[in-house]
C-alpha atoms as a PDB file:
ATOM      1  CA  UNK A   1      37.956 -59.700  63.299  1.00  0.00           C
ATOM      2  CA  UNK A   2      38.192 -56.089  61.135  1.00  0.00           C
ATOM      3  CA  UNK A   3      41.158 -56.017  59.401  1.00  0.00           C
ATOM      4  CA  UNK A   4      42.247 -52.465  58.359  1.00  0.00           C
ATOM      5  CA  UNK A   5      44.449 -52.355  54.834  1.00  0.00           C
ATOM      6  CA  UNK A   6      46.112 -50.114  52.760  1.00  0.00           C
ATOM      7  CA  UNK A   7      42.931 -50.607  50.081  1.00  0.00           C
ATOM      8  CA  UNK A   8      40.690 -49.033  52.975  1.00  0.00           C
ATOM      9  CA  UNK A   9      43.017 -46.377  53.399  1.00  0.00           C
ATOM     10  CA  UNK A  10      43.258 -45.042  49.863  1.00  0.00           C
ATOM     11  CA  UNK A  11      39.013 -45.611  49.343  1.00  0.00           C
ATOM     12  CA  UNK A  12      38.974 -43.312  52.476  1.00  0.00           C
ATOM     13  CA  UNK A  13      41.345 -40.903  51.149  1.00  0.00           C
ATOM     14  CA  UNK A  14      39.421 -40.797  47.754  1.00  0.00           C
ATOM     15  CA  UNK A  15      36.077 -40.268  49.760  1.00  0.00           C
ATOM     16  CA  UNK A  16      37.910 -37.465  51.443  1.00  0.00           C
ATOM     17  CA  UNK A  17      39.270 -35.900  48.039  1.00  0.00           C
ATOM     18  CA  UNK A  18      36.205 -36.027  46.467  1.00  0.00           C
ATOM     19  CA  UNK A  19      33.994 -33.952  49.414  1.00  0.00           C
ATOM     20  CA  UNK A  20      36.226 -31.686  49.570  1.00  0.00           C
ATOM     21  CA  UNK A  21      35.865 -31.225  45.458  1.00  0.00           C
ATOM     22  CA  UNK A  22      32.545 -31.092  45.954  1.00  0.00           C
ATOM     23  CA  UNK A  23      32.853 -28.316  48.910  1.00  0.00           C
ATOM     24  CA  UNK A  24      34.738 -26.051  46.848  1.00  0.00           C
ATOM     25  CA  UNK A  25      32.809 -26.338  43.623  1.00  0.00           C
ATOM     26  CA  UNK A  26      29.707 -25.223  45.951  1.00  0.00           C
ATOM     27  CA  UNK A  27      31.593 -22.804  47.360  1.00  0.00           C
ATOM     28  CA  UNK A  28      32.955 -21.410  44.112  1.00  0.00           C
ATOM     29  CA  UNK A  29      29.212 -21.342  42.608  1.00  0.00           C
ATOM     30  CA  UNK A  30      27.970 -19.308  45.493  1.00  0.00           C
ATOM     31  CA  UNK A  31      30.632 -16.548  45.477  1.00  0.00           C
ATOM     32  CA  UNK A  32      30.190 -16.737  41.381  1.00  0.00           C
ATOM     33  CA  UNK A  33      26.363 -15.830  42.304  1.00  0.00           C
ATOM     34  CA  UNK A  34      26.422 -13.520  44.607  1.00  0.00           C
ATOM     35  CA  UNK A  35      29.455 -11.564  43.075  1.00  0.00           C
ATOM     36  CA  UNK A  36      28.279  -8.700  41.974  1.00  0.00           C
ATOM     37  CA  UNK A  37      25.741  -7.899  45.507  1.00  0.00           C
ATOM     38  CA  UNK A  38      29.070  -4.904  46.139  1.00  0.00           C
ATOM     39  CA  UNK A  39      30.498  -3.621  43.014  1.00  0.00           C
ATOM     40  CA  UNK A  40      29.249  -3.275  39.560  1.00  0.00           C
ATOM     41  CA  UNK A  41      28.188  -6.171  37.513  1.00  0.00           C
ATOM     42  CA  UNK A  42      28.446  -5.935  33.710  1.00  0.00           C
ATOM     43  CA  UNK A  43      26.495  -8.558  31.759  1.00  0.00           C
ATOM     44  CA  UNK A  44      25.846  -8.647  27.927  1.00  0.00           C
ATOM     45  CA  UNK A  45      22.708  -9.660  25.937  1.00  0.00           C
ATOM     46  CA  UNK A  46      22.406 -10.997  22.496  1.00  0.00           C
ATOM     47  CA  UNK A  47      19.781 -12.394  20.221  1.00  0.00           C
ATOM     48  CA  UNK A  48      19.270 -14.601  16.947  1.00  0.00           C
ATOM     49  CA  UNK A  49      22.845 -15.196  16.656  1.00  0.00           C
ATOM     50  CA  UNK A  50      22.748 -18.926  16.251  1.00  0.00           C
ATOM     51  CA  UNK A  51      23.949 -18.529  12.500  1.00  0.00           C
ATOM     52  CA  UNK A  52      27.927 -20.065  13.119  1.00  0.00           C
ATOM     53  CA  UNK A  53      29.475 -17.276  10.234  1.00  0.00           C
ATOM     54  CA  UNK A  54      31.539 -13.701  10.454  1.00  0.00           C
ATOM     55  CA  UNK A  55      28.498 -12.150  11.548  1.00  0.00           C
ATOM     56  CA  UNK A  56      28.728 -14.036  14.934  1.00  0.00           C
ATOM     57  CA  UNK A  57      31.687 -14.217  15.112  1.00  0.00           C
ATOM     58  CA  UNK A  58      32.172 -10.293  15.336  1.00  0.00           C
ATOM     59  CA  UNK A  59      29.267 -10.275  17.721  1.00  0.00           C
ATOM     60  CA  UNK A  60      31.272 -12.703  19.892  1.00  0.00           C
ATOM     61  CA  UNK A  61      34.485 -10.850  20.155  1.00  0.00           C
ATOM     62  CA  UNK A  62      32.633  -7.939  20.483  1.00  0.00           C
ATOM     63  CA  UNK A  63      30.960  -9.324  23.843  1.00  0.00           C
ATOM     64  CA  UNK A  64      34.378 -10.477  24.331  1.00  0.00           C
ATOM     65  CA  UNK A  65      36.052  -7.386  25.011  1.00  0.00           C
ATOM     66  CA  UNK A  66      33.694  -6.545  27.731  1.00  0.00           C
ATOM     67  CA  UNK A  67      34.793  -9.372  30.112  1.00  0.00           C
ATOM     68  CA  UNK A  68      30.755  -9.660  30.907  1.00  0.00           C
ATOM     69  CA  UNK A  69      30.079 -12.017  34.014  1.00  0.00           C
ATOM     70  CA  UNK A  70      27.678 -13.870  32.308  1.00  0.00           C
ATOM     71  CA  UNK A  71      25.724 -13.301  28.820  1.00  0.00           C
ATOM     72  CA  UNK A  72      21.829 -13.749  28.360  1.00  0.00           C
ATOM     73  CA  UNK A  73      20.659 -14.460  24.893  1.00  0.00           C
ATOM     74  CA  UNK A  74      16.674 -13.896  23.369  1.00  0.00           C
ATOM     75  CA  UNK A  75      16.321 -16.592  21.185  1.00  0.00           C
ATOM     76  CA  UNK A  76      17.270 -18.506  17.739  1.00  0.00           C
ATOM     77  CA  UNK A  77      20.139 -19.698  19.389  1.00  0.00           C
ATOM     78  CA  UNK A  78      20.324 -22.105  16.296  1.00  0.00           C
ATOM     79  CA  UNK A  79      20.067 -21.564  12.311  1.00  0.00           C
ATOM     80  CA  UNK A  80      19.925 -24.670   9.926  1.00  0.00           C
ATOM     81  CA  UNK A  81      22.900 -22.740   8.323  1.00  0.00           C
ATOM     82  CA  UNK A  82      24.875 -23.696  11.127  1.00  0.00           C
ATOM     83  CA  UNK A  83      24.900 -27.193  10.574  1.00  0.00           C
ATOM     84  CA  UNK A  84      25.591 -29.786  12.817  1.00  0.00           C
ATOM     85  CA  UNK A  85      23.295 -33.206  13.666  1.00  0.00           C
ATOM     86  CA  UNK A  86      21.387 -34.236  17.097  1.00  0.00           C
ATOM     87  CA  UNK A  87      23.731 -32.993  20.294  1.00  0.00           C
ATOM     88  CA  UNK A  88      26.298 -31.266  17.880  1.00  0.00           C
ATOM     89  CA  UNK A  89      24.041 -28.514  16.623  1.00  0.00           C
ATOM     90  CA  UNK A  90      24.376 -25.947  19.671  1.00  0.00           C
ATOM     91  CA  UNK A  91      28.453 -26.953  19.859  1.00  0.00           C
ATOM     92  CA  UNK A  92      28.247 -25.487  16.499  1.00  0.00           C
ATOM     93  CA  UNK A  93      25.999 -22.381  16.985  1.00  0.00           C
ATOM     94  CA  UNK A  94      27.020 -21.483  20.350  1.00  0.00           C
ATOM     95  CA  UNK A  95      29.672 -23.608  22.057  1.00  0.00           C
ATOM     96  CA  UNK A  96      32.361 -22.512  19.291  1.00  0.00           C
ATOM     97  CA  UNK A  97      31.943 -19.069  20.331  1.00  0.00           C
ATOM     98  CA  UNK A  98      30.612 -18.635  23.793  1.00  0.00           C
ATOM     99  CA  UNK A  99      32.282 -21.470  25.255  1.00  0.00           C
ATOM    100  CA  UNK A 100      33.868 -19.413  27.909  1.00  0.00           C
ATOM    101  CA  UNK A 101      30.363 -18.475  29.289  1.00  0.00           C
ATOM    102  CA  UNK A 102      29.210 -22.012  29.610  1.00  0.00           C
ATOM    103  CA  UNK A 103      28.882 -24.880  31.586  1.00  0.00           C
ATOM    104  CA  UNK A 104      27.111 -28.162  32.113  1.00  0.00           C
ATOM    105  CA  UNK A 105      26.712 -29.025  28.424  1.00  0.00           C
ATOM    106  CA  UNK A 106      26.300 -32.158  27.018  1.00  0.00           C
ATOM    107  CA  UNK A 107      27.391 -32.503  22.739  1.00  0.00           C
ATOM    108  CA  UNK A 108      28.466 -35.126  20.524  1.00  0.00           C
ATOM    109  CA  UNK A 109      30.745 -32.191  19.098  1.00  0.00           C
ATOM    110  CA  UNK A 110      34.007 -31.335  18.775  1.00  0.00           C
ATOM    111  CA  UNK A 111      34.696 -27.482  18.689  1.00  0.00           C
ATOM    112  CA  UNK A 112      33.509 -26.956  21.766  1.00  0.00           C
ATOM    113  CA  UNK A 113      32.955 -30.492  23.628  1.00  0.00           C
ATOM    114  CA  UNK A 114      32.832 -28.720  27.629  1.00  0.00           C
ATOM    115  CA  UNK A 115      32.225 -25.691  28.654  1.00  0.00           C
ATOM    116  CA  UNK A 116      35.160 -23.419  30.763  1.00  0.00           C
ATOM    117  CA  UNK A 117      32.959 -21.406  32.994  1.00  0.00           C
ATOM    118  CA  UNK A 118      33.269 -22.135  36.742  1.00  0.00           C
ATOM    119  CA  UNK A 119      29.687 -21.879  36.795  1.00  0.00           C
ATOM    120  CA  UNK A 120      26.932 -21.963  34.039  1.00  0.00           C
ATOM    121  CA  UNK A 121      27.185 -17.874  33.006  1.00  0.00           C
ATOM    122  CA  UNK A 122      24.996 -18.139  29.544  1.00  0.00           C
ATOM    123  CA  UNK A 123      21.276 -18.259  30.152  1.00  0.00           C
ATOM    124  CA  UNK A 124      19.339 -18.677  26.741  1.00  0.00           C
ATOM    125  CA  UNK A 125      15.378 -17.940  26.127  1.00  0.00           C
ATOM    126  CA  UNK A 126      14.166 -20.266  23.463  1.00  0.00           C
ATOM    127  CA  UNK A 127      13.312 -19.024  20.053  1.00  0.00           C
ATOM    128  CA  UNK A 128      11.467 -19.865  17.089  1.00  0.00           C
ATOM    129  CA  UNK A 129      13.903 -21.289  15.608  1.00  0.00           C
ATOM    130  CA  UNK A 130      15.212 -23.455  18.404  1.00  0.00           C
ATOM    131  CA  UNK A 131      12.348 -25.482  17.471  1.00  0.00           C
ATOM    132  CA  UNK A 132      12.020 -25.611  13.924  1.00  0.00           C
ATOM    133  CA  UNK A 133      15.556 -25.925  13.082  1.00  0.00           C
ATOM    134  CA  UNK A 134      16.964 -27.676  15.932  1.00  0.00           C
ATOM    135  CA  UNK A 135      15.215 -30.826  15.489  1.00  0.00           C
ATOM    136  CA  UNK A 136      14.002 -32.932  17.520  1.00  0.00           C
ATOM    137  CA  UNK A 137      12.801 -30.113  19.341  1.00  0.00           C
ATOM    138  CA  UNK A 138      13.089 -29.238  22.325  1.00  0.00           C
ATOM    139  CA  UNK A 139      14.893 -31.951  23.297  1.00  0.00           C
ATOM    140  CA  UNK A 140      17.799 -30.818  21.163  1.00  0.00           C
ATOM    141  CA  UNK A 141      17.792 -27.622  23.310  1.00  0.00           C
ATOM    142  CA  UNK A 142      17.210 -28.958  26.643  1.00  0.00           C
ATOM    143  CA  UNK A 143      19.998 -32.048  26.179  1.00  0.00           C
ATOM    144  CA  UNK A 144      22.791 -29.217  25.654  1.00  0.00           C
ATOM    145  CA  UNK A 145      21.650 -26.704  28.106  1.00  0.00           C
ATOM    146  CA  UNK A 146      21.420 -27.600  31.767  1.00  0.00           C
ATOM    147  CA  UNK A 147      19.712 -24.377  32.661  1.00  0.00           C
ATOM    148  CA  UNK A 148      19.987 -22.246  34.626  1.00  0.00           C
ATOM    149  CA  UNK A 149      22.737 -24.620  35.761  1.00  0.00           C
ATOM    150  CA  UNK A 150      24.054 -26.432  38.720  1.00  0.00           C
ATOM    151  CA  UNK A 151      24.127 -23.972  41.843  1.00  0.00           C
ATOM    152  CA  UNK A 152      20.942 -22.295  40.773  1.00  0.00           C
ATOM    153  CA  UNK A 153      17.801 -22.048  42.323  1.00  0.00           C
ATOM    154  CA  UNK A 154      14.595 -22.490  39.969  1.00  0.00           C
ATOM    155  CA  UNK A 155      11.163 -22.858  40.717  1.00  0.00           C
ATOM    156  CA  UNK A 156       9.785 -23.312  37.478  1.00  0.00           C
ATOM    157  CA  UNK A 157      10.635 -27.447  37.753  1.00  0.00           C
ATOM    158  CA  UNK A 158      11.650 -27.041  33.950  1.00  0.00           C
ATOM    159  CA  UNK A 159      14.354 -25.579  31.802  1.00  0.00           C
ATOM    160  CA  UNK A 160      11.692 -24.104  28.691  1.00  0.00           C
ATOM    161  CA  UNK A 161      11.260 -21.253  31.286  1.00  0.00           C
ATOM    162  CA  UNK A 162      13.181 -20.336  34.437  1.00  0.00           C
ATOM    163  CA  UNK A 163      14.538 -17.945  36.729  1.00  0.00           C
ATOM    164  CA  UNK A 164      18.065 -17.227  38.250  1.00  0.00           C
ATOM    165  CA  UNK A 165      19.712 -14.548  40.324  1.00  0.00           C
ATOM    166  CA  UNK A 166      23.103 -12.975  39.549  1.00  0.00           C
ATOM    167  CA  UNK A 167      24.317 -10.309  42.133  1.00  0.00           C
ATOM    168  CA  UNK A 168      21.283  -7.467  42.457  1.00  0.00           C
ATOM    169  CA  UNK A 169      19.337  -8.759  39.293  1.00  0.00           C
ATOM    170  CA  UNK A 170      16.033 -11.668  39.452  1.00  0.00           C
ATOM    171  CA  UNK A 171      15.800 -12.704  35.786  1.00  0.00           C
ATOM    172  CA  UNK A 172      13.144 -14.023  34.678  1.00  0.00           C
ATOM    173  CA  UNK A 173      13.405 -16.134  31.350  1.00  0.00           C
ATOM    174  CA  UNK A 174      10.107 -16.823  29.285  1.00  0.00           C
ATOM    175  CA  UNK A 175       9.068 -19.207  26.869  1.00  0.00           C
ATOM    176  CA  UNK A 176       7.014 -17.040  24.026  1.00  0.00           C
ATOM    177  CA  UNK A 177       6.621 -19.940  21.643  1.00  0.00           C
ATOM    178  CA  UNK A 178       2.930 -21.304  20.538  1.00  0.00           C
ATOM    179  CA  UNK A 179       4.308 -24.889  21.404  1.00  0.00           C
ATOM    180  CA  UNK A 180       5.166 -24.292  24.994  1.00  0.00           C
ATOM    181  CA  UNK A 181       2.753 -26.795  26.929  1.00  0.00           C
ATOM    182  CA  UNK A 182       2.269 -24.166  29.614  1.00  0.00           C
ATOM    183  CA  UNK A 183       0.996 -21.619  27.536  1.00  0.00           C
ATOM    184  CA  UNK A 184       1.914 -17.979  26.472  1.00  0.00           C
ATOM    185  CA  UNK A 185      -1.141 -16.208  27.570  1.00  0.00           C
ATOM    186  CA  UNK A 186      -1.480 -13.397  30.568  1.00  0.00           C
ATOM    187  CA  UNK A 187      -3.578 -16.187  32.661  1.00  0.00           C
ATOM    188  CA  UNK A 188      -1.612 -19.155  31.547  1.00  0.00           C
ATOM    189  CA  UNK A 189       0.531 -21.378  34.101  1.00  0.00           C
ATOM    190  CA  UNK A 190       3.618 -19.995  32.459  1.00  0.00           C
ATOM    191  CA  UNK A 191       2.319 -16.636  33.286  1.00  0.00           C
ATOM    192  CA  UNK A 192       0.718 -17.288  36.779  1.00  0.00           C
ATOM    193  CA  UNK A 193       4.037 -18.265  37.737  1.00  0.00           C
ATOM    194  CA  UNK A 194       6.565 -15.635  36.951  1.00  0.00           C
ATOM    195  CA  UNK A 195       3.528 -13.344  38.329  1.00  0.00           C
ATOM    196  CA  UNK A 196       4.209 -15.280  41.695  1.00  0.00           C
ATOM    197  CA  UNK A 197       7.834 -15.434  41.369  1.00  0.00           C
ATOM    198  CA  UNK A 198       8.094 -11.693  40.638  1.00  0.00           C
ATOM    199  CA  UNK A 199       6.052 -11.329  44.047  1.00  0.00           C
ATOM    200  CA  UNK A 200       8.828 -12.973  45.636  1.00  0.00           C
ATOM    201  CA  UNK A 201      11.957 -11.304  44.450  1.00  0.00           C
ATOM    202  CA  UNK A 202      13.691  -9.750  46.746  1.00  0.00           C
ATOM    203  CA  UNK A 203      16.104  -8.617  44.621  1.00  0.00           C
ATOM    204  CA  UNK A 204      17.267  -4.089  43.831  1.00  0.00           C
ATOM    205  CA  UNK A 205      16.030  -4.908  40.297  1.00  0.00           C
ATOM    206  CA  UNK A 206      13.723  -7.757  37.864  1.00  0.00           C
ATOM    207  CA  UNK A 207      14.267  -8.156  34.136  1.00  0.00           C
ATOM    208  CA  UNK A 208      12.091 -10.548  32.197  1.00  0.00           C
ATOM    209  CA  UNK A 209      12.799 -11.771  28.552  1.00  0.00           C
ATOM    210  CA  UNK A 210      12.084 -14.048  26.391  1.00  0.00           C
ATOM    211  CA  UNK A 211      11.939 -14.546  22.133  1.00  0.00           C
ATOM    212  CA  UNK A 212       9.122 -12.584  20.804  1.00  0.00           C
ATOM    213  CA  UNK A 213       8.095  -8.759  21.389  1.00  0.00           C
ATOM    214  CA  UNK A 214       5.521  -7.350  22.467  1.00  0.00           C
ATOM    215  CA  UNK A 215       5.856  -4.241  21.005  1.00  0.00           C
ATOM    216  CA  UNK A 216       8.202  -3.620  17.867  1.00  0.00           C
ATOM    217  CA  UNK A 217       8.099  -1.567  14.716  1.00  0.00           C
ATOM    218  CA  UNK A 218       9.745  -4.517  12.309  1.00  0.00           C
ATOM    219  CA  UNK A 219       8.676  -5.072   8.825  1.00  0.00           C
ATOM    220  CA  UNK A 220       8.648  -8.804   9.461  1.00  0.00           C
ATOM    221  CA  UNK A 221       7.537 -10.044  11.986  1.00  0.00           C
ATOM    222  CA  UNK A 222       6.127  -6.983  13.935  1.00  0.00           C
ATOM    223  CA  UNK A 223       4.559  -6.838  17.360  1.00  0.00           C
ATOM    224  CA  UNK A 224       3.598 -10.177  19.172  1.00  0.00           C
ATOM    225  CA  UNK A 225       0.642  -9.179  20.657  1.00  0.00           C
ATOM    226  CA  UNK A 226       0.287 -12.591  22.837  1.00  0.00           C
ATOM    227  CA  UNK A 227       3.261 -11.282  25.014  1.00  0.00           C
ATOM    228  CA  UNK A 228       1.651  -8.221  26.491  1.00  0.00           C
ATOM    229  CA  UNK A 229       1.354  -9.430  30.204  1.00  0.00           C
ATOM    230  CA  UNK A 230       1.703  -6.783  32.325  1.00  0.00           C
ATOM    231  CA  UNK A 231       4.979  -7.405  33.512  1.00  0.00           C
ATOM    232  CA  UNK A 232       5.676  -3.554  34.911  1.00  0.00           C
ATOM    233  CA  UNK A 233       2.995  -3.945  37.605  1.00  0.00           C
ATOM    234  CA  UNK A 234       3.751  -7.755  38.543  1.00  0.00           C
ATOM    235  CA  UNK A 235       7.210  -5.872  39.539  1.00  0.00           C
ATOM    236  CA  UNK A 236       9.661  -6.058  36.207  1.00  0.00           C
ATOM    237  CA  UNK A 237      11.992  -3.303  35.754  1.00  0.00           C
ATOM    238  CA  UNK A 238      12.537  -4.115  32.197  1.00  0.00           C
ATOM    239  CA  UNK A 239      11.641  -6.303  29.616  1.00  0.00           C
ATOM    240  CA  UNK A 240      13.839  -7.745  26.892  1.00  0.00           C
ATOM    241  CA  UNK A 241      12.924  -9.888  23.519  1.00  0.00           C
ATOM    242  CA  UNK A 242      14.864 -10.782  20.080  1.00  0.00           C
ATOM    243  CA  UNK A 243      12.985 -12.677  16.764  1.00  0.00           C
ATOM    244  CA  UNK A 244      13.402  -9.118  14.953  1.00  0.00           C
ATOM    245  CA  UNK A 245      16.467  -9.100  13.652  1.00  0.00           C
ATOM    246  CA  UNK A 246      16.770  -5.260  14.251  1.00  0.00           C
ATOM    247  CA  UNK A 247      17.604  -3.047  17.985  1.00  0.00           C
ATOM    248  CA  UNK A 248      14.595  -1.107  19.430  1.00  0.00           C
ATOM    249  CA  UNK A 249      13.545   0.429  22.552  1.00  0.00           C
ATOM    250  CA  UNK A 250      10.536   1.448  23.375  1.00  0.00           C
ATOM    251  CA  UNK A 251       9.439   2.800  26.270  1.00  0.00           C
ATOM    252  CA  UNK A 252       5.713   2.738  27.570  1.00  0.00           C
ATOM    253  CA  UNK A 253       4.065   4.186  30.823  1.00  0.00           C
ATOM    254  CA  UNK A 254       7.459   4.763  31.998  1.00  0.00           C
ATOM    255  CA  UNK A 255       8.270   0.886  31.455  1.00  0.00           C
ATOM    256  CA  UNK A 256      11.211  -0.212  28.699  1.00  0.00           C
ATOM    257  CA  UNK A 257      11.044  -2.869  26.160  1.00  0.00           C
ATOM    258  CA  UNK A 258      14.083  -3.386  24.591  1.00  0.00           C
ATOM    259  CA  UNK A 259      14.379  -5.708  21.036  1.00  0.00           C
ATOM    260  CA  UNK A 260      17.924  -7.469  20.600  1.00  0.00           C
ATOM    261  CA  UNK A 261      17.903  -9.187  17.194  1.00  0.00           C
ATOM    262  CA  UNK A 262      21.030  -8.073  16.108  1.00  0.00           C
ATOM    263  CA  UNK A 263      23.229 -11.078  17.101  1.00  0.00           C
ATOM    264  CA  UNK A 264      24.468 -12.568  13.837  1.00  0.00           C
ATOM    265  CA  UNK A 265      21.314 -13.077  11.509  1.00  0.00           C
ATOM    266  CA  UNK A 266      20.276 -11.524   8.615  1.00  0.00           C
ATOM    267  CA  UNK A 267      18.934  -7.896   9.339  1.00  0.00           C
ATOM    268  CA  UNK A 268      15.319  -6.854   8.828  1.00  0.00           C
ATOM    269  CA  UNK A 269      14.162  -3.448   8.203  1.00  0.00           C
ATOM    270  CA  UNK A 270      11.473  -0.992   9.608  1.00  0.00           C
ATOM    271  CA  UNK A 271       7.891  -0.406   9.078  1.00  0.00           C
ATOM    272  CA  UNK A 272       5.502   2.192  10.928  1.00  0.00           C
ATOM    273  CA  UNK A 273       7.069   3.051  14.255  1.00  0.00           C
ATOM    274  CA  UNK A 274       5.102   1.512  17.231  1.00  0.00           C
ATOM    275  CA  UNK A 275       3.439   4.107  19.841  1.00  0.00           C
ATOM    276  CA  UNK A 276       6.748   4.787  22.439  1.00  0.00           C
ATOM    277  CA  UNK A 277       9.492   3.566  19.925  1.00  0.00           C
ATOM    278  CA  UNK A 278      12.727   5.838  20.794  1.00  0.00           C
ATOM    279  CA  UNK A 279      15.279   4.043  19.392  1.00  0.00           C
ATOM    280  CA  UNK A 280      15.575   2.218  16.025  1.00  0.00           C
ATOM    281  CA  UNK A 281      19.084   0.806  14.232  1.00  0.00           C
ATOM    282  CA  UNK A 282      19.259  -1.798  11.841  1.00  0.00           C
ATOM    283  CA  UNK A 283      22.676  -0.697   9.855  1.00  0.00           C
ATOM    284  CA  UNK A 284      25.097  -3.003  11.749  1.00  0.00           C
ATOM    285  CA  UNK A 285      25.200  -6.280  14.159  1.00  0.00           C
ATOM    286  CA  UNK A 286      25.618  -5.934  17.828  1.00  0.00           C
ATOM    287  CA  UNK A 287      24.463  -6.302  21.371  1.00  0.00           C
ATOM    288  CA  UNK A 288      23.666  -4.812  24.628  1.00  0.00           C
ATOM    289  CA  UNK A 289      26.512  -4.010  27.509  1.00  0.00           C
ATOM    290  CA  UNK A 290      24.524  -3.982  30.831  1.00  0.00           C
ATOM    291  CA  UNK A 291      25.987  -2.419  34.208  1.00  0.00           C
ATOM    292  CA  UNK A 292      24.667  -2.809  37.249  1.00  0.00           C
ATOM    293  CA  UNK A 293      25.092  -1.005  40.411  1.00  0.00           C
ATOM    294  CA  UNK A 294      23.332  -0.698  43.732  1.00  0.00           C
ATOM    295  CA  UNK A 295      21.130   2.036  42.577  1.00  0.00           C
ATOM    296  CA  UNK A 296      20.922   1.649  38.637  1.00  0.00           C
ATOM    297  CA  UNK A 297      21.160  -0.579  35.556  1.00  0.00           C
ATOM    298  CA  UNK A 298      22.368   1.106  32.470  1.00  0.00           C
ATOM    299  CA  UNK A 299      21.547  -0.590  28.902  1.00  0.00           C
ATOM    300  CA  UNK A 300      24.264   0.174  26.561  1.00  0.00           C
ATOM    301  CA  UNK A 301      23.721  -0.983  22.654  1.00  0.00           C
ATOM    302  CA  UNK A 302      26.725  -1.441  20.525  1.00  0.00           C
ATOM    303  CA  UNK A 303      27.675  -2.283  16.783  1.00  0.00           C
ATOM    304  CA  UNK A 304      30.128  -4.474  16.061  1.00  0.00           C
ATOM    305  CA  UNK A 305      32.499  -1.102  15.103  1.00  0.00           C
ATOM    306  CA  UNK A 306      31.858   0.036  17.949  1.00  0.00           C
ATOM    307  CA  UNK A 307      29.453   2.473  17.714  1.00  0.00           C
ATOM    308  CA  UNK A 308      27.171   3.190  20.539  1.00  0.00           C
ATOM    309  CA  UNK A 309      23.635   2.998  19.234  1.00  0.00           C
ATOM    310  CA  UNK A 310      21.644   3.541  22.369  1.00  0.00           C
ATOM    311  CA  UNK A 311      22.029   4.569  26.115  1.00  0.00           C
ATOM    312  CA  UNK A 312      19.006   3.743  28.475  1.00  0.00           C
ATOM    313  CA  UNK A 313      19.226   3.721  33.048  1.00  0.00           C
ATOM    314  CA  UNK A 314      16.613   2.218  35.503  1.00  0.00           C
ATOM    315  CA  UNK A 315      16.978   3.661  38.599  1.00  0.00           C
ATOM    316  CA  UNK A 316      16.311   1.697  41.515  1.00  0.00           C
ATOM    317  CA  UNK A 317      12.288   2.476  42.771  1.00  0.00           C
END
């Protein structure tokens, strides 16, 4: 004989509580998505910022004042100088100051032990120093991040390199390191696949990036030659790296690179300009303010005084 009792009732209740939970977060990640499909969507990029001092911390605020939907970053996301151990290394370099942009972390620190995004809104490319200084690599990286993050589609079955939509913008996020098992050539897997996903997009506009340049006029580092797939006629609209710590643009056969180093690291200087370099500032820290509309996406570079240090639109093809 079923017996129905007031511990049935309150399991059934719970059950009920916790779809509904489960409905809305879905439903919140969705319209956090798709936001920006009919108005302008402002996003912000930084690179090799991972340092935890002033320097990042004036970056931060700077992005700050923007209210950006989300914020992509190029690389070096971590500097030994940040300290930290294990899980607590990216709470120290990034969670402390771009908390409100994340979600789906997992630390063993304290200054930043959850993220207070709705939905994951800081999408990282891995860097150099990811590896070498956030030991054991990349597990270090891939145990914080959950990337892109719950509510995203990827097809890339791996978070080293991956793809995500926000509003009218595909981005594309690649893995430029030697050690990625996929390789970094123009014919490697890594490669073959954004080719194909880029085939697919149906989104207004495509922007790939990833850690190292492909063309830059640096005294350090310098160009990284291995990167030169041919991204413009796969269907990018722009391409973005970091690893010099300096802000460049150049702009070949009509197609923009754009070099974002200025995040919070040490500043490098410049060597012989690169063929199509048009813009070159190393004086100050800063970042990138991007707006997007239905027929353009303007790149805006900033110091951290607020200077405007470049000014760059795509227009819609």
């Amino acid at each position: 004989m079923w017996v129905y009792h007031e511990g049935m009732k309150r399991s059934r209740a719970i059950t009920v509580i916790a779809a509904a939970l489960l409905f809305v977060a879905v439903t919140v990640a969705t319209a956090v998505i798709a936001q920006a499909a009919t108005r302008p969507m402002v996003f912000a990029v930084i690179g090799d910022y991972g340092m935890d001092d002033a320097h990042e911390a004036a970056v931060a605020k700077l992005v700050k004042s923007w209210k950006p939907s989300f914020v992509i970053a190029t690389g070096d996301g971590y500097y030994k100088p940040a300290g930290g151990t294990g899980g607590a290394r990216y709470d120290e370099s990034t969670g402390k100051y771009y908390r409100r942009y994340l979600k789906d972390i997992t630390t063993s620190g304290t200054a930043a032990p959850t993220g207070t995004a709705a939905i994951n809104s800081f999408f990282p490319a891995m860097g150099n120093h990811d590896y070498s200084d956030a030991t054991p690599s990349p597990s270090c990286y891939t145990s914080y991040f959950k990337l892109p993050g719950t509510g995203y589609k990827n097809s890339s079955g791996n978070e080293r390199y991956y793809e995500f939509a926000r509003g009218r913008v595909h981005f594309f996020v690649l893995n430029s390191n030697p050690e990625e098992p996929d390789g970094v050539s123009s014919t490697s897997k890594q490669a073959k696949w954004l080719k194909r996903r880029l085939a697919a997009s149906r989104s207004t506009f495509n922007i790939v990036y990833d850690h190292h340049p492909p063309y830059c006029s640096d005294s350090v580092h310098h160009s990284s030659k291995w990167m030169r797939w041919p991204y413009k006629s796969w269907g990018a609209d722009a391409m973005l790296s970091g690893h010099a710590h300096v802000y460049e643009r150049v702009v070949r056969k009509g197609f923009p690179y754009f070099v974002n180093g200025i995040g919070g690291a040490k500043r490098y200087s410049f060597g012989t300009p690169v063929s199509g370099s048009k813009v070159r500032y190393r004086k100050n820290w800063g970042a990138q303010r991007v707006t997007v509309t239905a027929t353009t996406m303007t790149f805006e570079c900033y110091s951290i005084s607020g200077k405007k240090v470049d000014n760059y639109t795509v227009r819609v093809k």
